[in-house]
Protein backbone atom coordinates (compact mmCIF):
# COMPACT_ATOMS: atom_id res chain seq x y z
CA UNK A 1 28.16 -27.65 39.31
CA UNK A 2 26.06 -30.82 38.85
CA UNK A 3 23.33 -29.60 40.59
CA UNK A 4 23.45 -25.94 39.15
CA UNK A 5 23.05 -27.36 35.72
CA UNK A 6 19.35 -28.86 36.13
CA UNK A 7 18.66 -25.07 37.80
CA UNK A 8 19.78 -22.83 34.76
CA UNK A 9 18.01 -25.84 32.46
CA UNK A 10 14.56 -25.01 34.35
CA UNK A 11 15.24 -21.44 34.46
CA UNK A 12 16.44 -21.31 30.73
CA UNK A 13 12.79 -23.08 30.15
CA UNK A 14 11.08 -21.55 31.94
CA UNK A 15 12.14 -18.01 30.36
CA UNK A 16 11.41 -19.88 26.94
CA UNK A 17 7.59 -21.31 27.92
CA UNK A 18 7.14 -17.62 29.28
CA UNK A 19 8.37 -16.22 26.31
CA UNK A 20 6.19 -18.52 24.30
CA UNK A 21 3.23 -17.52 26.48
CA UNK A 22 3.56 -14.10 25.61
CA UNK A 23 4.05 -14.45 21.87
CA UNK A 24 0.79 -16.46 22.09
CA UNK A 25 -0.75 -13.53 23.92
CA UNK A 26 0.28 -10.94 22.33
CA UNK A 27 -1.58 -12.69 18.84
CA UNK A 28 -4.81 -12.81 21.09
CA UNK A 29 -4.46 -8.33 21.81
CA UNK A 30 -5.69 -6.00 19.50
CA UNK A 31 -3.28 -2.92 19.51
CA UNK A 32 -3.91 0.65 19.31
CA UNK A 33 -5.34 1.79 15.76
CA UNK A 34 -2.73 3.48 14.65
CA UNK A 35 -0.42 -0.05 14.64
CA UNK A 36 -0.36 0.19 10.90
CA UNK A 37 0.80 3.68 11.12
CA UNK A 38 3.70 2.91 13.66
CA UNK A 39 4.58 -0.47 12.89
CA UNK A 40 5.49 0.18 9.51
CA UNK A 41 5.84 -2.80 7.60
CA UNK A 42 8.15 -2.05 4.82
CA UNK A 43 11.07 -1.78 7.04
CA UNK A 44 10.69 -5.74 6.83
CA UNK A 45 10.72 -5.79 3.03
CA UNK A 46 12.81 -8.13 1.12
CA UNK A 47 16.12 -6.51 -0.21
CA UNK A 48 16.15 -6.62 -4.06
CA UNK A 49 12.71 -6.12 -5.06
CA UNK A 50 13.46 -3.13 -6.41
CA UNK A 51 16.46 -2.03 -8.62
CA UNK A 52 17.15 2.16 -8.71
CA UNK A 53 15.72 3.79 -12.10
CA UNK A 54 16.57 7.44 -13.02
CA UNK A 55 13.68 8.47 -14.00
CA UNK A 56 10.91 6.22 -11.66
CA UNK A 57 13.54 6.56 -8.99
CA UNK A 58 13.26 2.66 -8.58
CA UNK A 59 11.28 -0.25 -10.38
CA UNK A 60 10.88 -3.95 -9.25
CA UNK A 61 13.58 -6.12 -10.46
CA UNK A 62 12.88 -8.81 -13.64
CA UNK A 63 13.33 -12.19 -11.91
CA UNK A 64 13.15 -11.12 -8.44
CA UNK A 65 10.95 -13.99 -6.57
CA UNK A 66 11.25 -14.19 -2.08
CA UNK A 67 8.71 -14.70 0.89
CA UNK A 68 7.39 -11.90 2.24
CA UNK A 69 7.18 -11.99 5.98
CA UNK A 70 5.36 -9.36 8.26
CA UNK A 71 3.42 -9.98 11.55
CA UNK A 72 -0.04 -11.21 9.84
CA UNK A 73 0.87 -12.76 6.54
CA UNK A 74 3.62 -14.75 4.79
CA UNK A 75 3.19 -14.54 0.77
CA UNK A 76 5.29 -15.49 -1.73
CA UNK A 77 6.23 -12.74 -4.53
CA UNK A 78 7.50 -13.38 -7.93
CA UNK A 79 8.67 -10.60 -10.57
CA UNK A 80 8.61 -11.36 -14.09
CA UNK A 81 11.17 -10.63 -16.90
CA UNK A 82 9.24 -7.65 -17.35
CA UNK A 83 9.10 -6.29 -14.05
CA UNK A 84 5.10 -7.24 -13.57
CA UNK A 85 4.15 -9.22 -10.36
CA UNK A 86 2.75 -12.56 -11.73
CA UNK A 87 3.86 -14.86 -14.48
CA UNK A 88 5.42 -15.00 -18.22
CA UNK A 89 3.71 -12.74 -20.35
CA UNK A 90 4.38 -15.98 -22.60
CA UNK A 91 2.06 -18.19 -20.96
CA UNK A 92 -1.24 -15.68 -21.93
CA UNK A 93 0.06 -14.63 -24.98
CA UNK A 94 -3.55 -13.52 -27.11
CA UNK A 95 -5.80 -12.71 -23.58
CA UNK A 96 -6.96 -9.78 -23.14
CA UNK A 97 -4.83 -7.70 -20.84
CA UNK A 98 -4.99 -4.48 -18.49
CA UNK A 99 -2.27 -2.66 -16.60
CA UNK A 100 -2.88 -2.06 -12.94
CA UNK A 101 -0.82 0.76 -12.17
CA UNK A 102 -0.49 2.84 -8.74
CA UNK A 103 1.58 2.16 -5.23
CA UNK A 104 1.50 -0.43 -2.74
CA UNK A 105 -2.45 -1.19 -3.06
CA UNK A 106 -1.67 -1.95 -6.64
CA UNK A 107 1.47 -4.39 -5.73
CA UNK A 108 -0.34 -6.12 -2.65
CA UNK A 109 2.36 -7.72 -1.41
CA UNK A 110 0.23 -8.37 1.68
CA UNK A 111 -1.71 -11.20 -0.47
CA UNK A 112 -1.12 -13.96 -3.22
CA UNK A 113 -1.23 -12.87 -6.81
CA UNK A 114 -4.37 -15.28 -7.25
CA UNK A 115 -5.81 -13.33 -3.96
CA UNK A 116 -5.06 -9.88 -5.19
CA UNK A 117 -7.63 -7.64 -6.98
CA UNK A 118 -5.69 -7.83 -9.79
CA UNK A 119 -6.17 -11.96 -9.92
CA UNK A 120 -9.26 -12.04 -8.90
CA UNK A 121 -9.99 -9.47 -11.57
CA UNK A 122 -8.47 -11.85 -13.96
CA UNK A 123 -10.59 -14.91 -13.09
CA UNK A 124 -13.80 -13.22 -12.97
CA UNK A 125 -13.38 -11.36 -16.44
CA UNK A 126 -11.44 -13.47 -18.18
CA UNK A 127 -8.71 -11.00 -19.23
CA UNK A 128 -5.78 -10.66 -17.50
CA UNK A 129 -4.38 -7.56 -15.17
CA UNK A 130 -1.42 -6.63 -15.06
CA UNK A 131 0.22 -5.81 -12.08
CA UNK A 132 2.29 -2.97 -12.42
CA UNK A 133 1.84 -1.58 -8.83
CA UNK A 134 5.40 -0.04 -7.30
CA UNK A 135 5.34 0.86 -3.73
CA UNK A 136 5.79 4.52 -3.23
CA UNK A 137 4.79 5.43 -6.69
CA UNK A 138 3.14 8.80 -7.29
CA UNK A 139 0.16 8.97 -10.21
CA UNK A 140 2.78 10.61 -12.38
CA UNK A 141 4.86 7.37 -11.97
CA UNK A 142 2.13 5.35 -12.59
CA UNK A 143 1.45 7.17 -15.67
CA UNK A 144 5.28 6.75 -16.87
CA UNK A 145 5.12 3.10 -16.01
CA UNK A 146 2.00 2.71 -18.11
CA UNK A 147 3.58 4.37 -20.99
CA UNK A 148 6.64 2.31 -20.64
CA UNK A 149 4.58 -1.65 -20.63
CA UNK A 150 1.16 -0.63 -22.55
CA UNK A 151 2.86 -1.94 -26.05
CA UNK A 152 4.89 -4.27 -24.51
CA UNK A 153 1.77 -6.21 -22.81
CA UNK A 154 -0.54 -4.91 -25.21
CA UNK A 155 -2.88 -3.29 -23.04
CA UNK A 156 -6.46 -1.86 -23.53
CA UNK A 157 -6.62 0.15 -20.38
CA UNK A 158 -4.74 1.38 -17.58
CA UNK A 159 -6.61 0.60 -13.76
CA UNK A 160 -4.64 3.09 -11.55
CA UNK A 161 -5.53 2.62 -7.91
CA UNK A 162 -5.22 6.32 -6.64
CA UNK A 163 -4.79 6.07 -2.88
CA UNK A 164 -5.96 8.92 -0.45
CA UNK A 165 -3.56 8.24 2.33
CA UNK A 166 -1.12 9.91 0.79
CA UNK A 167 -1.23 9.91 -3.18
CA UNK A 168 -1.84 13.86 -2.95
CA UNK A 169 1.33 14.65 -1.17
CA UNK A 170 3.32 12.17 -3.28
CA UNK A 171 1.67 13.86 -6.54
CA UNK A 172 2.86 17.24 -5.11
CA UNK A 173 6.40 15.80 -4.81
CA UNK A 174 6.70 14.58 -8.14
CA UNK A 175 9.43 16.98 -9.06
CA UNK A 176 11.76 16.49 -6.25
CA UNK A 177 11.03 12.84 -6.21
CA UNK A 178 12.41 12.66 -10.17
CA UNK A 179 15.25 15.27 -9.02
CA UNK A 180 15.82 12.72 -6.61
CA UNK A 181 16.23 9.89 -8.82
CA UNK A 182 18.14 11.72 -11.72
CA UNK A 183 21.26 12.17 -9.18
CA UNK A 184 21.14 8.70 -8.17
CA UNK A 185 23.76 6.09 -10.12
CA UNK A 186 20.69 3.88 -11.88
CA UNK A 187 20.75 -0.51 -11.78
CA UNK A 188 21.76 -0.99 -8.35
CA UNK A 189 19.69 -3.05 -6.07
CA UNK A 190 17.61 -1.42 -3.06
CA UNK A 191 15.62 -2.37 -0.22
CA UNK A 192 15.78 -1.68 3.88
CA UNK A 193 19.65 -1.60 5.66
CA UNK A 194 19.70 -5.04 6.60
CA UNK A 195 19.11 -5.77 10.21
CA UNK A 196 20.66 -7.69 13.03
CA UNK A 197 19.98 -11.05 13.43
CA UNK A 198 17.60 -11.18 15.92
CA UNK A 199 15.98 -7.57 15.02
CA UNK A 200 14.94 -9.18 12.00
CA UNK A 201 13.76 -12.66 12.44
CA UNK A 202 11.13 -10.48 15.35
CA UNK A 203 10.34 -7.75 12.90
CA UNK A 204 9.06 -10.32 10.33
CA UNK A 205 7.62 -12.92 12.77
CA UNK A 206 6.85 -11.69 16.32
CA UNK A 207 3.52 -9.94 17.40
CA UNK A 208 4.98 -9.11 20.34
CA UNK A 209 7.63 -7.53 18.99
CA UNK A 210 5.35 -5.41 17.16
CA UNK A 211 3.25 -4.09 20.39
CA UNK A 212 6.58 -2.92 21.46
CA UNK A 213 7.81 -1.19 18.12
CA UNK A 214 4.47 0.50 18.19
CA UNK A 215 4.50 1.41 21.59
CA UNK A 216 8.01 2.83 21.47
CA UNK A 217 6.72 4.74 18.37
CA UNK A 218 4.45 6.04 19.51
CA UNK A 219 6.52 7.41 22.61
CA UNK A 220 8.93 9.34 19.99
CA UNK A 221 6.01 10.90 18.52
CA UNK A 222 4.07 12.20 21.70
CA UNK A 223 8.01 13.61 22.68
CA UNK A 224 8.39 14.78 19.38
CA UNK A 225 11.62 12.82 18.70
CA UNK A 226 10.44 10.78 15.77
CA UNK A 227 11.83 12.24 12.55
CA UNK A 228 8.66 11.22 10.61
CA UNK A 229 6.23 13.43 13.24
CA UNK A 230 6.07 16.16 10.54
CA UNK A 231 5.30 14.03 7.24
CA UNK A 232 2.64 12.19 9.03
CA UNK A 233 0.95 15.48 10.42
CA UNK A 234 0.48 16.97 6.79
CA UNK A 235 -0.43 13.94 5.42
CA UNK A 236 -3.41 13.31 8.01
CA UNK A 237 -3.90 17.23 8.31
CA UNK A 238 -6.01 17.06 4.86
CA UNK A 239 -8.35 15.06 6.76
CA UNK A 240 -9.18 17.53 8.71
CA UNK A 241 -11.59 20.60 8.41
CA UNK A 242 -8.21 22.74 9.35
CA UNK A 243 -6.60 21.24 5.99
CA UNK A 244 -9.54 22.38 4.02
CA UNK A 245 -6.68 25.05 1.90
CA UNK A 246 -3.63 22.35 1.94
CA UNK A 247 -6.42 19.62 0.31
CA UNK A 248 -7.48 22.30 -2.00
CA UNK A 249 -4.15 22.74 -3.49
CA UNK A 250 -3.00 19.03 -3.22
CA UNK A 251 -6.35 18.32 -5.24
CA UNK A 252 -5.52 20.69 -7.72
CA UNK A 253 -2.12 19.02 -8.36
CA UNK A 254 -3.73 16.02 -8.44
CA UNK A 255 -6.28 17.12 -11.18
CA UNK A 256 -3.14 17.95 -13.32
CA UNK A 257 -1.91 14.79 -13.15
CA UNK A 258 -4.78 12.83 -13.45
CA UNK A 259 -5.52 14.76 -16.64
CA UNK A 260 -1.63 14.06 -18.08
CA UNK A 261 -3.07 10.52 -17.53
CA UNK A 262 -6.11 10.29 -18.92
CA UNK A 263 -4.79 12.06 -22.18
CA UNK A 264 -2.42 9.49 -22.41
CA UNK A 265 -4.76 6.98 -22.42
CA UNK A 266 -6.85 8.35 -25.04
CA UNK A 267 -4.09 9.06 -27.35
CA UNK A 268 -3.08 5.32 -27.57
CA UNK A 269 -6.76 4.18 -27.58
CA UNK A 270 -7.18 2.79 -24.49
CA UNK A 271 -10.02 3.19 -21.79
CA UNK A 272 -8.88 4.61 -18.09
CA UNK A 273 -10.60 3.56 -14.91
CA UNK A 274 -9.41 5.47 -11.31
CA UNK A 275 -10.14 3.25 -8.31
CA UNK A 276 -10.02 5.54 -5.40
CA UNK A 277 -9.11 4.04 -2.24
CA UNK A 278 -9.37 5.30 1.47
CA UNK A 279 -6.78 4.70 3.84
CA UNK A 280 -7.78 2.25 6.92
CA UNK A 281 -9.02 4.81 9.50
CA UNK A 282 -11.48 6.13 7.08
CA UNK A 283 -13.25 2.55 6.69
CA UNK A 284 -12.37 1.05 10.62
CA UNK A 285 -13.14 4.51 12.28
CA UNK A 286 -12.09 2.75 15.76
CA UNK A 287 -9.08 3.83 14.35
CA UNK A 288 -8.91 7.78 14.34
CA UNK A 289 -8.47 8.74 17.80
CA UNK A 290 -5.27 6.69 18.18
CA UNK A 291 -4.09 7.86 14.50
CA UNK A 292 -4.80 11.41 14.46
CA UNK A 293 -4.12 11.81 17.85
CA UNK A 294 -0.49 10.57 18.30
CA UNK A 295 0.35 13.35 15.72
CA UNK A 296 -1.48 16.05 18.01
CA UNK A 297 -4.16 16.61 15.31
CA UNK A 298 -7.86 17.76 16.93
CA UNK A 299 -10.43 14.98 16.84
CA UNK A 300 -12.86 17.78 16.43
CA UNK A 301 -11.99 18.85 13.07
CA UNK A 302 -11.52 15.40 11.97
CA UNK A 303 -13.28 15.07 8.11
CA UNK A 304 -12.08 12.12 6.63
CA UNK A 305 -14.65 12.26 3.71
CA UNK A 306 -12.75 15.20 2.28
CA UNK A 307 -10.24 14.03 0.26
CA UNK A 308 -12.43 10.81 -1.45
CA UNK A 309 -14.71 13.77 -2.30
CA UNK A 310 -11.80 16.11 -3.93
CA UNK A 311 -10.86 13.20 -6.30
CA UNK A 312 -13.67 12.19 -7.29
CA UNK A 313 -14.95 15.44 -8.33
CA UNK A 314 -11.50 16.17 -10.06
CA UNK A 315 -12.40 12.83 -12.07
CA UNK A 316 -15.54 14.14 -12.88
CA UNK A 317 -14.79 17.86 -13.88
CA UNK A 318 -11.97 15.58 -16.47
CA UNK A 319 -14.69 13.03 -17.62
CA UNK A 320 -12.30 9.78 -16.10
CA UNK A 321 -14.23 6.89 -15.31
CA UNK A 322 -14.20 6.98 -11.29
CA UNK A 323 -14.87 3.88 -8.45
CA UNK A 324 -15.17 5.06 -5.12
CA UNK A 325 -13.98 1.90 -2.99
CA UNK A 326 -14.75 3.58 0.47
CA UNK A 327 -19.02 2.49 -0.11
CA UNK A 328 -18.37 -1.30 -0.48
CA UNK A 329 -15.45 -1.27 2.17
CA UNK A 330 -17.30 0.42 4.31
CA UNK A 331 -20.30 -2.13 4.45
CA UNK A 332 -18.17 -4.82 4.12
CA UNK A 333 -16.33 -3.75 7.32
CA UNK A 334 -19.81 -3.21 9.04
CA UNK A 335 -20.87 -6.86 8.70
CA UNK A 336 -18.11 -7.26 10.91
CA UNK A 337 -15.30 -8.25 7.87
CA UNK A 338 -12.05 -6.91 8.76
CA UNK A 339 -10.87 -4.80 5.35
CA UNK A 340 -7.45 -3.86 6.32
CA UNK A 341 -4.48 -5.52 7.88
CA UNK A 342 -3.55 -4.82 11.96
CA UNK A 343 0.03 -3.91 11.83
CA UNK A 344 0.27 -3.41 7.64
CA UNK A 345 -2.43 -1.04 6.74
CA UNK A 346 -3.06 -2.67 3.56
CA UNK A 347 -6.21 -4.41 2.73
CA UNK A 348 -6.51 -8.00 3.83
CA UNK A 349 -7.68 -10.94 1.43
CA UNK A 350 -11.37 -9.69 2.02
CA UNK A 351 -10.84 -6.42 1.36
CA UNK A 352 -8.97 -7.28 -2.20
CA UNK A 353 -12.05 -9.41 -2.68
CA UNK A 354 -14.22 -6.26 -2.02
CA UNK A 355 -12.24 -4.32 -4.13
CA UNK A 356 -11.86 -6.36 -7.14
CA UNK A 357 -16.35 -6.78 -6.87
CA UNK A 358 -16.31 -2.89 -6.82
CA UNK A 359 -13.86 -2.53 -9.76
CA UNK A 360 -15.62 -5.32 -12.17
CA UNK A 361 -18.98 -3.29 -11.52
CA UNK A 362 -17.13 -0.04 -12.31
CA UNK A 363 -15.39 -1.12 -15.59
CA UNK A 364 -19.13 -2.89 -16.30
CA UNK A 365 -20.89 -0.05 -16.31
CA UNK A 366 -18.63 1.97 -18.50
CA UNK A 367 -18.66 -0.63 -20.63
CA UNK A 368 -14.63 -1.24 -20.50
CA UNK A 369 -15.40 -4.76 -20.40
């Protein structure tokens, strides 16, 4: 026994100096581009940051403050008393204030407030912005979530951040999505099932771990056993010249609610910008063949300027204030700056940095500043 004891010490480290070795490897390999798609990162969101709403279907919850872990970035989130991300409304009482309204590109939970676009937004103009982002939201959301703050914050525009990925679809849903909400008991607290353990701690922390969820996603897809094969197909499809009819109609629905929006704006005096963003495969194009192709989309009929295009000549036909992001991303990510996350999807510091350039010279030239 004396002597097996030293053995299962060395084996026992050496399993843990290999395992180390790998973890350290694994940071060092780029996956395939569609990691953000696969990984997905909100399975490792905090539970609580959202409280169940019947008529947003959730909202984030006053007080709420946690780290936010996910292979690539540890940030810490905050939620004030009015269900903004960022401080007392208290403490810049008399500044001049926007509400930044849309899904997850609006929240950026991927960042620190003061690296957001909406902070550095705030330190380059002097007024503040609001961030009202909720991941998942829908523009019809946004626009109820406006409504609901813009006297309360005293706001003298709305910033929505309408995101291409899959805005149109969500837009489209609207109905079902406040069906949805109305038959669901409203104030209780919601976020992922919790996970074992282990499961956990390597969901939020290990890069290894997140080849392998990737990888095994990937499997279920190409097999067809992965529940979300369908979703993800329509929602790529309208990047595609075989979507042409499906983005048509999405658009059109889109148009509606943008409009909804922008009256609401005007009737309460305030000025509307739309920041249209691309999803990551439109910007890193290294990206598409693993993305489109685990679905069993055609490469050939890929189009992936299609959508940007729809929206912002919906925006125009309504006379909204448009900023395409995908120009400034785009050269941003050819000087070799990497725009959006690896496993998240989202946009990285630099890219909010991008962003929040491209959004001051929007509002500047409409004079909204």
């Amino acid at each position: 026994m004396k002597r097996l004891l030293p053995r299962l010490g060395l084996v026992l480290m050496g399993l843990f100096v290999g395992l180390l070795l790998s973890e350290l490897g694994a940071r060092l390999v780029q996956p395939a581009g569609n990691a953000d798609l696969l990984f997905n990162a909100p399975d490792a969101s905090p539970f609580g940051l959202y409280t169940s709403d019947r008529v947003l279907g959730l909202v984030p919850t006053p007080g709420f403050s946690a780290t936010v872990r996910s292979p690539g970035y540890a940030v810490d989130l905050r939620i004030n008393a009015l269900g903004l991300r960022g401080p007392d409304p208290l403490t810049v009482a008399g500044v001049p204030a926007w509400l930044a309204i849309g899904d997850s590109f609006t929240m950026s939970v991927q960042v620190a407030e003061e690296d957001s676009f909406c902070g550095q937004l705030s330190a380059a103009t002097g007024q503040i912005f609001w961030n009202a982002g909720v991941d998942g939201y829908s523009t019809p959301g946004a626009a109820l979530r406006y409504g609901l703050l813009d006297e309360a914050v005293g706001s003298r525009g709305a910033l929505l951040t309408f995101f291409l990925g899959n805005d149109l679809h969500d837009n489209a849903r609207w109905p079902q999505i406040q069906q949805e909400a109305m038959s669901k008991p409203a104030g209780r607290l919601m976020g992922p099932p919790p996970l074992p353990f282990p499961q956990g701690l390597l969901l939020r922390n290990s890069f290894l771990f997140a080849h392998y969820r990737v990888w095994a996603r990937a499997q279920a897809l190409t097999a067809g056993t992965d529940p979300s094969l369908q979703r993800w197909r329509h929602e790529l499809e309208i990047f595609t010249r075989m979507g042409r009819n499906g983005l048509e109609r999405l658009a059109n629905q889109s148009e509606g609610a943008l409009q909804r929006l922008a009256n609401e704006t005007r009737a309460r005096g305030d000025h509307l910008m739309v920041a249209v963003a691309p999803p990551a495969f439109v910007i890193d194009r290294s990206r598409v063949p693993s993305t489109f192709g685990v679905v069993g989309l055609n490469l050939n009929e890929v189009d992936l300027d299609g959508p940007g295009q729809a929206i912002l000549a919906a925006l125009a036909r309504q006379g909204i204030a448009g900023c395409d992001l995908s120009t400034p991303l785009a050269a941003a990510q050819s000087q070799g700056e990497a725009m959006y996350l690896t496993y998240d999807g989202h946009w990285t510091r630099a890219g909010h940095r991008v962003v929040a350039e491209a959004v001051q010279a929007c509002l500047a030239r409409e004079g909204m500043l």
